[in-house]
Protein backbone atom coordinates (compact mmCIF):
# COMPACT_ATOMS: atom_id res chain seq x y z
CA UNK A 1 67.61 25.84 -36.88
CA UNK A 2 64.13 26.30 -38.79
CA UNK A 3 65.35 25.65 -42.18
CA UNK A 4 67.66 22.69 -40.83
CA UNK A 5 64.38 21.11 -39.52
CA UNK A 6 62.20 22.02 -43.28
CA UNK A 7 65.08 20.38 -45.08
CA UNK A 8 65.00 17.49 -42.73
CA UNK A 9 61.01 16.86 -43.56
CA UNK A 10 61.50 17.52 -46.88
CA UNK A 11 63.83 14.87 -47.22
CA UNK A 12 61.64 12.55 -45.30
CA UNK A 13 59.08 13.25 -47.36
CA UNK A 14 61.06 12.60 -50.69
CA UNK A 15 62.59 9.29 -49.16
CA UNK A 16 58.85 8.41 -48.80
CA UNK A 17 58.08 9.05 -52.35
CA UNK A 18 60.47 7.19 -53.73
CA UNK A 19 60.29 3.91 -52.27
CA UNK A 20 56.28 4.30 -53.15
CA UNK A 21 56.27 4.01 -56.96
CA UNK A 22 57.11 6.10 -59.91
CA UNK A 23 58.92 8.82 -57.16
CA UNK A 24 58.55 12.40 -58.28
CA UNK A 25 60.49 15.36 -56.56
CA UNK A 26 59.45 18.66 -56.98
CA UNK A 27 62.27 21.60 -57.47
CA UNK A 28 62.21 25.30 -57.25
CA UNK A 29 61.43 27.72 -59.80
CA UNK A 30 60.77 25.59 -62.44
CA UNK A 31 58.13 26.62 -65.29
CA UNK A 32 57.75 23.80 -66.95
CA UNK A 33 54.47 23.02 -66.11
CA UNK A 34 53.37 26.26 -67.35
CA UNK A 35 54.80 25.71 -71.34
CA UNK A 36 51.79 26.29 -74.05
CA UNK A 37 50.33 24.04 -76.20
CA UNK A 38 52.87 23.44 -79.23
CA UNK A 39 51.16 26.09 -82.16
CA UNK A 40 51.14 22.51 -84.23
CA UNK A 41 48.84 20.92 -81.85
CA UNK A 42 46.81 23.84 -81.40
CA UNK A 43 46.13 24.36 -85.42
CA UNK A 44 45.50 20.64 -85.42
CA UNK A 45 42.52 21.63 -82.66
CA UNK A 46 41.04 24.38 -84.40
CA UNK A 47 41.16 22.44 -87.88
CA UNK A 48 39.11 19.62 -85.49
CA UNK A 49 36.57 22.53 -84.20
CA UNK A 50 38.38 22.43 -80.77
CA UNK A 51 39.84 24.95 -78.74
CA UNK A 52 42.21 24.36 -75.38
CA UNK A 53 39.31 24.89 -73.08
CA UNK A 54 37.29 21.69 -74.25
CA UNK A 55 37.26 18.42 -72.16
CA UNK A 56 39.63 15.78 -72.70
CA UNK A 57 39.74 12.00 -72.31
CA UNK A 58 42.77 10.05 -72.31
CA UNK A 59 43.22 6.07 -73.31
CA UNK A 60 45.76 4.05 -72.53
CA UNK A 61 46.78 0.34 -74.86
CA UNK A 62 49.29 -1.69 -72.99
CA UNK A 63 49.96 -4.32 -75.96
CA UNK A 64 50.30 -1.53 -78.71
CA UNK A 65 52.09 0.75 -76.40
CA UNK A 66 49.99 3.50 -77.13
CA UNK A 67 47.94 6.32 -75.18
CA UNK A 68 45.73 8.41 -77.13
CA UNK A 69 44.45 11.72 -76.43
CA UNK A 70 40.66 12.41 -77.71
CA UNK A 71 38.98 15.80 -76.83
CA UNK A 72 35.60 17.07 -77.02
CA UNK A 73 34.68 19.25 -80.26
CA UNK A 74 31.65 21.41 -81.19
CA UNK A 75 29.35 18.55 -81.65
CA UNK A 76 29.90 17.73 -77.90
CA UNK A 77 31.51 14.40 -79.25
CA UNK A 78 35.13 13.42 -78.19
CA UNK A 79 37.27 13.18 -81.26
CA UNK A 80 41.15 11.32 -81.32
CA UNK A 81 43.56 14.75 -81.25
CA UNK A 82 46.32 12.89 -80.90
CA UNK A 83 47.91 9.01 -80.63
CA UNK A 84 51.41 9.11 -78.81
CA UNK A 85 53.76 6.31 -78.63
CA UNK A 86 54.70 4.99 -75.42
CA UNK A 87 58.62 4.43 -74.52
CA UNK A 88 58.12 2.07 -71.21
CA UNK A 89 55.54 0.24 -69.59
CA UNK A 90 56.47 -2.73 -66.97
CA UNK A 91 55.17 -5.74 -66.01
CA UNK A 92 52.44 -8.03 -68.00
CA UNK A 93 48.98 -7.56 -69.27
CA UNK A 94 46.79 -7.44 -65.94
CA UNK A 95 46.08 -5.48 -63.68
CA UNK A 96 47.96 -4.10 -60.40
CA UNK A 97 47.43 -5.52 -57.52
CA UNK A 98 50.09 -5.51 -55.38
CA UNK A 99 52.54 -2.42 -54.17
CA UNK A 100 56.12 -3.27 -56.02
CA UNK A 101 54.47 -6.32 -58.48
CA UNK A 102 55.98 -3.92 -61.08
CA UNK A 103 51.94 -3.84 -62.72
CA UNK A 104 50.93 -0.85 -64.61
CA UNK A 105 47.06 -0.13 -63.39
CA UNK A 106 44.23 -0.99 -65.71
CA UNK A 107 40.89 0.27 -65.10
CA UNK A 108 39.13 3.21 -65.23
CA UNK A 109 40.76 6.43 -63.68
CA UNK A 110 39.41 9.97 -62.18
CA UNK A 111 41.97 12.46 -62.77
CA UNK A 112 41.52 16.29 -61.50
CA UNK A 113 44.09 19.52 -61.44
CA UNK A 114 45.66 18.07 -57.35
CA UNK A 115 47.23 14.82 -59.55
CA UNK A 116 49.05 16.97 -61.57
CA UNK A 117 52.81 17.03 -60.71
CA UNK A 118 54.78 20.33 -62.72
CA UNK A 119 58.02 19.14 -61.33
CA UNK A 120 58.26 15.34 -61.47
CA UNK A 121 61.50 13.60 -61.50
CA UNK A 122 60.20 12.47 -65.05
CA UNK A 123 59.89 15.71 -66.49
CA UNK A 124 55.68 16.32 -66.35
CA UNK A 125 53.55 13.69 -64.89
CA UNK A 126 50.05 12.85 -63.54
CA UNK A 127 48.44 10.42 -60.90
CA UNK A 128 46.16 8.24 -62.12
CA UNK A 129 44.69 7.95 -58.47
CA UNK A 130 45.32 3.96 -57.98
CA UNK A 131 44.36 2.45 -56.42
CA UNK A 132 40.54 3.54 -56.85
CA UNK A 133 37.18 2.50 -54.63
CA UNK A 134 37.08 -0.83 -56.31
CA UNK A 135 40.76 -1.42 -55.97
CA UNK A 136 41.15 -0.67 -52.54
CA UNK A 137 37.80 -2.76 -51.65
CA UNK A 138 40.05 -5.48 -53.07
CA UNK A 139 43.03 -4.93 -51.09
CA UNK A 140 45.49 -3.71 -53.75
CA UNK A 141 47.92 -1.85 -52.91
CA UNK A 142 50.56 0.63 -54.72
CA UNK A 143 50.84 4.05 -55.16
CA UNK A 144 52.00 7.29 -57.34
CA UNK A 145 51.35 5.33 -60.72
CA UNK A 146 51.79 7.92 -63.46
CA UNK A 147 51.39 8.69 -67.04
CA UNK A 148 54.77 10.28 -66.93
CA UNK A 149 58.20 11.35 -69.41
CA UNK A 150 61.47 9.84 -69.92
CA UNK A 151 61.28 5.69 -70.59
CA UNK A 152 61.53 4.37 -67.56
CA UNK A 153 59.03 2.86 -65.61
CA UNK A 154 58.19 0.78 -62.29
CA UNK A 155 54.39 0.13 -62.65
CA UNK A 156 53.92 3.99 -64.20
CA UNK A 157 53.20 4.81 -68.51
CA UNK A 158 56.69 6.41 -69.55
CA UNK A 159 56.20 8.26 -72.86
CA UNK A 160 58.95 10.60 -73.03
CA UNK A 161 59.64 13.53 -72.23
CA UNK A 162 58.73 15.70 -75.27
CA UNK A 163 55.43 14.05 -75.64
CA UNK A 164 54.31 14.24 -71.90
CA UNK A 165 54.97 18.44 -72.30
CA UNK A 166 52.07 18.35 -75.07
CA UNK A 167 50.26 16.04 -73.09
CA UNK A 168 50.06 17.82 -70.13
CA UNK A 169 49.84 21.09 -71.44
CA UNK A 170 46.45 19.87 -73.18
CA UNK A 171 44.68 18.29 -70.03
CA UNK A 172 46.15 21.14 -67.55
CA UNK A 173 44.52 23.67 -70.18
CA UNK A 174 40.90 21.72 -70.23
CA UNK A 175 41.08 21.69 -66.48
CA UNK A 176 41.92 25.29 -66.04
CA UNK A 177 39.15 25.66 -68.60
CA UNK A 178 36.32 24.15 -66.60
CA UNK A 179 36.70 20.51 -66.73
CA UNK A 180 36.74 19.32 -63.19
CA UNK A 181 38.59 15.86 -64.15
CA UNK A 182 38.70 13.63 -66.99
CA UNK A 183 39.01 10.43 -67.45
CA UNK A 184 41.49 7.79 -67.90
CA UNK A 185 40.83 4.55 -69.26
CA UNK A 186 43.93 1.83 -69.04
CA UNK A 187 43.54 -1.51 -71.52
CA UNK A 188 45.76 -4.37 -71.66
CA UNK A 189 44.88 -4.35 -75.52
CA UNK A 190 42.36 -2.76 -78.35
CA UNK A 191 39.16 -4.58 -76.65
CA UNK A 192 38.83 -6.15 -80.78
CA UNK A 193 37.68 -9.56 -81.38
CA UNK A 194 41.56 -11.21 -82.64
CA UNK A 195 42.47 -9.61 -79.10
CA UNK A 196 40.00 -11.25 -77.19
CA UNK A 197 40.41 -14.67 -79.27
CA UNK A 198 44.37 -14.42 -78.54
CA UNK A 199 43.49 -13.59 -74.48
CA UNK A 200 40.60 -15.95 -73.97
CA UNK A 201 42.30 -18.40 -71.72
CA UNK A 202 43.71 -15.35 -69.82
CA UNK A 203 42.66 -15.33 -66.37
CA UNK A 204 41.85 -11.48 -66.30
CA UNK A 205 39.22 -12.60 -69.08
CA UNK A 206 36.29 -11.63 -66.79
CA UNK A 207 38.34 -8.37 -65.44
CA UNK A 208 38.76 -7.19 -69.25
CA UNK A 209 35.51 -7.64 -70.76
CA UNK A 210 33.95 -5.75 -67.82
CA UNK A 211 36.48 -2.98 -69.02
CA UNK A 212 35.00 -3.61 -72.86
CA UNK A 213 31.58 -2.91 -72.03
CA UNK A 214 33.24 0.43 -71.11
CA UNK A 215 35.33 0.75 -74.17
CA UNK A 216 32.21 0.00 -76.38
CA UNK A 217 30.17 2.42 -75.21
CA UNK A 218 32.64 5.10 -75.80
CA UNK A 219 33.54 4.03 -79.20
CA UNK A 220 30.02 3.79 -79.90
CA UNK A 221 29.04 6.46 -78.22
CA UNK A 222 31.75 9.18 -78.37
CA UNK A 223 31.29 10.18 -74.76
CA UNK A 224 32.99 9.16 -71.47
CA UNK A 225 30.65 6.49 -70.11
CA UNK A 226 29.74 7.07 -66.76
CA UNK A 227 31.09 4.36 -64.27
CA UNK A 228 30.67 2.81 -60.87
CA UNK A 229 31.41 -0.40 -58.74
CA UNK A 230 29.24 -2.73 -57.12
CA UNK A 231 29.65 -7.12 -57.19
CA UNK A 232 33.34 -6.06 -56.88
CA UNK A 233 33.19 -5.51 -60.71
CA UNK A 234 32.92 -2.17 -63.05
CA UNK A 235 29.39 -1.63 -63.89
CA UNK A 236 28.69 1.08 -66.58
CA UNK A 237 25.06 3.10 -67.15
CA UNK A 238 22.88 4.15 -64.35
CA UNK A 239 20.84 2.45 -62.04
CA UNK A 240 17.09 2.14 -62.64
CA UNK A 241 16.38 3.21 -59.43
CA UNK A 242 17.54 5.67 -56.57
CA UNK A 243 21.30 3.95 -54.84
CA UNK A 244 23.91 5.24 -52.96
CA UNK A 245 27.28 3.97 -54.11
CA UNK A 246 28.41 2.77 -51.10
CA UNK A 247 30.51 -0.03 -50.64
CA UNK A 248 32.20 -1.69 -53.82
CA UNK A 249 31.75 -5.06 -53.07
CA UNK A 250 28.13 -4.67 -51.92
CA UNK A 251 25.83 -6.52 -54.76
CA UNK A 252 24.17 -4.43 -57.46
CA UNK A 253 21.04 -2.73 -57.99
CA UNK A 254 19.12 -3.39 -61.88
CA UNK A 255 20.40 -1.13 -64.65
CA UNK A 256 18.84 0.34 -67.74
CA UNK A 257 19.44 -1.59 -70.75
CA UNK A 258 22.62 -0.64 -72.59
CA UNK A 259 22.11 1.36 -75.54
CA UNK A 260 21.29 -0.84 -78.65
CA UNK A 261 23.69 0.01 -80.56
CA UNK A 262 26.64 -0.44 -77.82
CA UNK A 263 24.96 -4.18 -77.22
CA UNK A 264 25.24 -4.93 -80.72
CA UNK A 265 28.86 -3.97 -80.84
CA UNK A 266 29.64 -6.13 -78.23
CA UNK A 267 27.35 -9.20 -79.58
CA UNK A 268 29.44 -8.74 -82.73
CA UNK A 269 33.14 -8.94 -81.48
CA UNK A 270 32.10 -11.93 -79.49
CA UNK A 271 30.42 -13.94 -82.40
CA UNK A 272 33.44 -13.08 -84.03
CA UNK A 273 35.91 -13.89 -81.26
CA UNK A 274 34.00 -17.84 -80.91
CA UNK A 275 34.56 -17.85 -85.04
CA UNK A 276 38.22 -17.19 -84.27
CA UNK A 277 38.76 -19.08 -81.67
CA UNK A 278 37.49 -21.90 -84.35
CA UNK A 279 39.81 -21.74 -86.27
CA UNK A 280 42.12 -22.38 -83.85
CA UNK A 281 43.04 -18.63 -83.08
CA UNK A 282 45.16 -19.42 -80.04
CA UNK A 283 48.74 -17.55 -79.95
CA UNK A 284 48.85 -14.95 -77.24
CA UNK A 285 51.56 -12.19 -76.07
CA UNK A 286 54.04 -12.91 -72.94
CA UNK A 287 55.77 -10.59 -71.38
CA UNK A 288 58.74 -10.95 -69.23
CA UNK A 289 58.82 -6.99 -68.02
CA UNK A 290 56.56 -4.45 -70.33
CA UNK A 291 56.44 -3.25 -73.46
CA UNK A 292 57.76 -0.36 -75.99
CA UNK A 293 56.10 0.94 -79.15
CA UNK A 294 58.35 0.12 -82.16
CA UNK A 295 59.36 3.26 -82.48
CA UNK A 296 61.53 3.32 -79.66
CA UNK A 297 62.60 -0.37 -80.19
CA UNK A 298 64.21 0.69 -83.40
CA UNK A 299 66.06 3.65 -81.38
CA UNK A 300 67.00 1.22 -78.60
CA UNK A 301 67.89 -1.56 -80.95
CA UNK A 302 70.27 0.47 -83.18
CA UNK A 303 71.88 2.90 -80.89
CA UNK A 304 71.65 1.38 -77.83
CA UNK A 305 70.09 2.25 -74.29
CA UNK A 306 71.96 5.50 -72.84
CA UNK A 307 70.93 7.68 -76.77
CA UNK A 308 67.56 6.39 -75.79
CA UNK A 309 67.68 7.98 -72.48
CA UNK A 310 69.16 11.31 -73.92
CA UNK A 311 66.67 11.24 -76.61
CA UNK A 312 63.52 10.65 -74.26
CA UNK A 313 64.58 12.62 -71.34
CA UNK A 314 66.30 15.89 -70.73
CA UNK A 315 68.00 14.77 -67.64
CA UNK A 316 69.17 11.35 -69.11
CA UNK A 317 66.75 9.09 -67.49
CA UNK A 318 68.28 5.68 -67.84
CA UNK A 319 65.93 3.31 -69.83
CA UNK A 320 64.13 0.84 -67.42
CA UNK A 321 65.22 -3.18 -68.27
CA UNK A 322 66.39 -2.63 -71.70
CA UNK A 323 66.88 -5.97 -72.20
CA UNK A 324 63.58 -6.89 -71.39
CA UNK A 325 62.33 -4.05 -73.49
CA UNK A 326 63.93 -5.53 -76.91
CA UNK A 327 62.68 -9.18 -75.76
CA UNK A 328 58.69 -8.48 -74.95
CA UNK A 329 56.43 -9.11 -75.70
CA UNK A 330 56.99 -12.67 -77.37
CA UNK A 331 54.34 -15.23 -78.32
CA UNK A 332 53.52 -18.33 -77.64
CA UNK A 333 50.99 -20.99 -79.18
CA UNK A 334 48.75 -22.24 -76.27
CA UNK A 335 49.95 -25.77 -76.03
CA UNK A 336 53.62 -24.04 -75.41
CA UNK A 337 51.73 -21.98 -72.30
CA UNK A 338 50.98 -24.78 -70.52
């Protein structure tokens, strides 16, 4: 009678995971989560003055389908370890907003050891803890979005199954070594200037350059940039004075000046965006359902969807929307938008 009743809230609880997202389901004695750090990787590390212990930072490019992994080395910089290709992301360049729109988050993520899932449905996964303070002081809604295997996806970063066991390995061996969380940024594109010229009549404009004065300052600056929310915006630096970060929405308190060199970045990209934008810089990317790095189009195109699922997954995780896959993303002058 006791194990009838367990089975029966397991199986509520999976039923409620699975109409919530990217559904994970956790099964018994499995050691997945526990597989080392391919001996590749880890002679690329110590080549890179790196060992498994140091912090980690992961980025995320919608439009080039591509998350990168950077870690810190002995400098105390972060360094790019690693750029992996990503098989599925869905919906369009924006963020989520709404449970079931589909959306794949953008923003800026805390993620610690409780996110990570060693028995997802998708092989190896982590929450990227959407929505966060400023999302929910929104009203978005959604839930378990993941950077996850296989190359399917419903609002989660798919980027198969062989590349999400090196992945994980790496950010479960930083947090075991010390690191309490680390960070996940999520871009709709490289924040460059062409981007920005091809986006600027987007109406997440505003959202995304809030997100570049983050990516600046870490490409600038090598380190995660500290982050909070206030005006119902991103703000990045610290405050001048003593604030509590209380409500998200509340209006800000005054800054310290961003670092010259980060402000010069940005001044540059945007003299350079107007100067494209002259010249009549105006084709932008449309998307009917996601995108896929080439490298998996090529699979996909040539030998079809189910070898793309074998290939990506080990237990044959259909492809999500194949056909949308092969079509996105497509362009369009602006004229042709309208």
């Amino acid at each position: 009678m006791r194990n009838d009743i367990k089975f029966r809230i397991l199986a509520v609880f999976a039923i409620g995971l699975a109409i919530s997202g990217c559904m994970s389901e956790f099964e018994v004695n499995d050691n997945r989560g526990n597989v080392p750090i391919p001996a590749k990787l880890q002679a690329e590390m110590r080549k890179n003055s790196m060992s498994a212990k140091d912090p980690v930072l992961v980025r995320i490019f919608k439009q080039e389908s591509e998350l990168e992994l950077w870690k810190q080395d002995k400098s105390g910089k972060y360094a790019l370890l690693k750029t992996y290709p990503m098989c599925r992301w869905s919906g369009k360049l924006g963020p989520k907003t709404t449970q079931g729109d589909r959306q794949a988050p953008e923003g800026f993520y805390t993620v610690d050891a409780s996110r990570l899932n060693p028995a997802s449905k998708f092989h190896l996964s982590f929450n990227l803890g959407y929505p966060n303070r400023l999302e929910r002081a929104k009203g978005y809604s959604g839930s378990a979005l993941m950077v996850h295997g296989a190359c399917s996806s419903a609002g989660c970063y798919a980027i198969s199954d062989d590349y999400v066991s090196e992945l994980y390995a790496v950010v479960r061996d930083a947090l075991k070594g010390g690191q309490r969380s680390f960070q996940v940024q999520a871009y709709p594109f490289r924040m460059t200037a062409e981007n920005l010229a091809m986006h600027r009549k987007d109406p997440n404009f505003d959202f995304w350059m809030d997100l570049k004065e983050g990516y600046d300052r870490f490409e600038v600056l090598q380190q995660p940039p500290s982050f909070t929310f206030c005006d119902g915006r991103y703000r990045f630096g610290k405050p001048m004075n003593a604030w509590r970060q209380n409500d998200p929405m509340a209006a800000c308190p005054v800054f310290e000046p961003e670092p010259q060199a980060v402000a010069s970045r940005t001044a540059g990209d945007l003299s350079k965006m107007e100067e494209l934008l002259g010249q009549g810089h105006t084709r932008s990317f449309v998307y009917e359902d996601g995108g896929m790095h080439p490298i998996f189009r090529k699979v996909l195109t040539e030998r079809g969807s189910k070898y793309l699922s074998r290939k990506t997954s080990t237990t044959s995780v259909p492809v999500s929307r194949p056909t949308a896959a092969l079509a996105d993303p497509y362009t369009v002058d602006e004229d042709e938008a309208k």
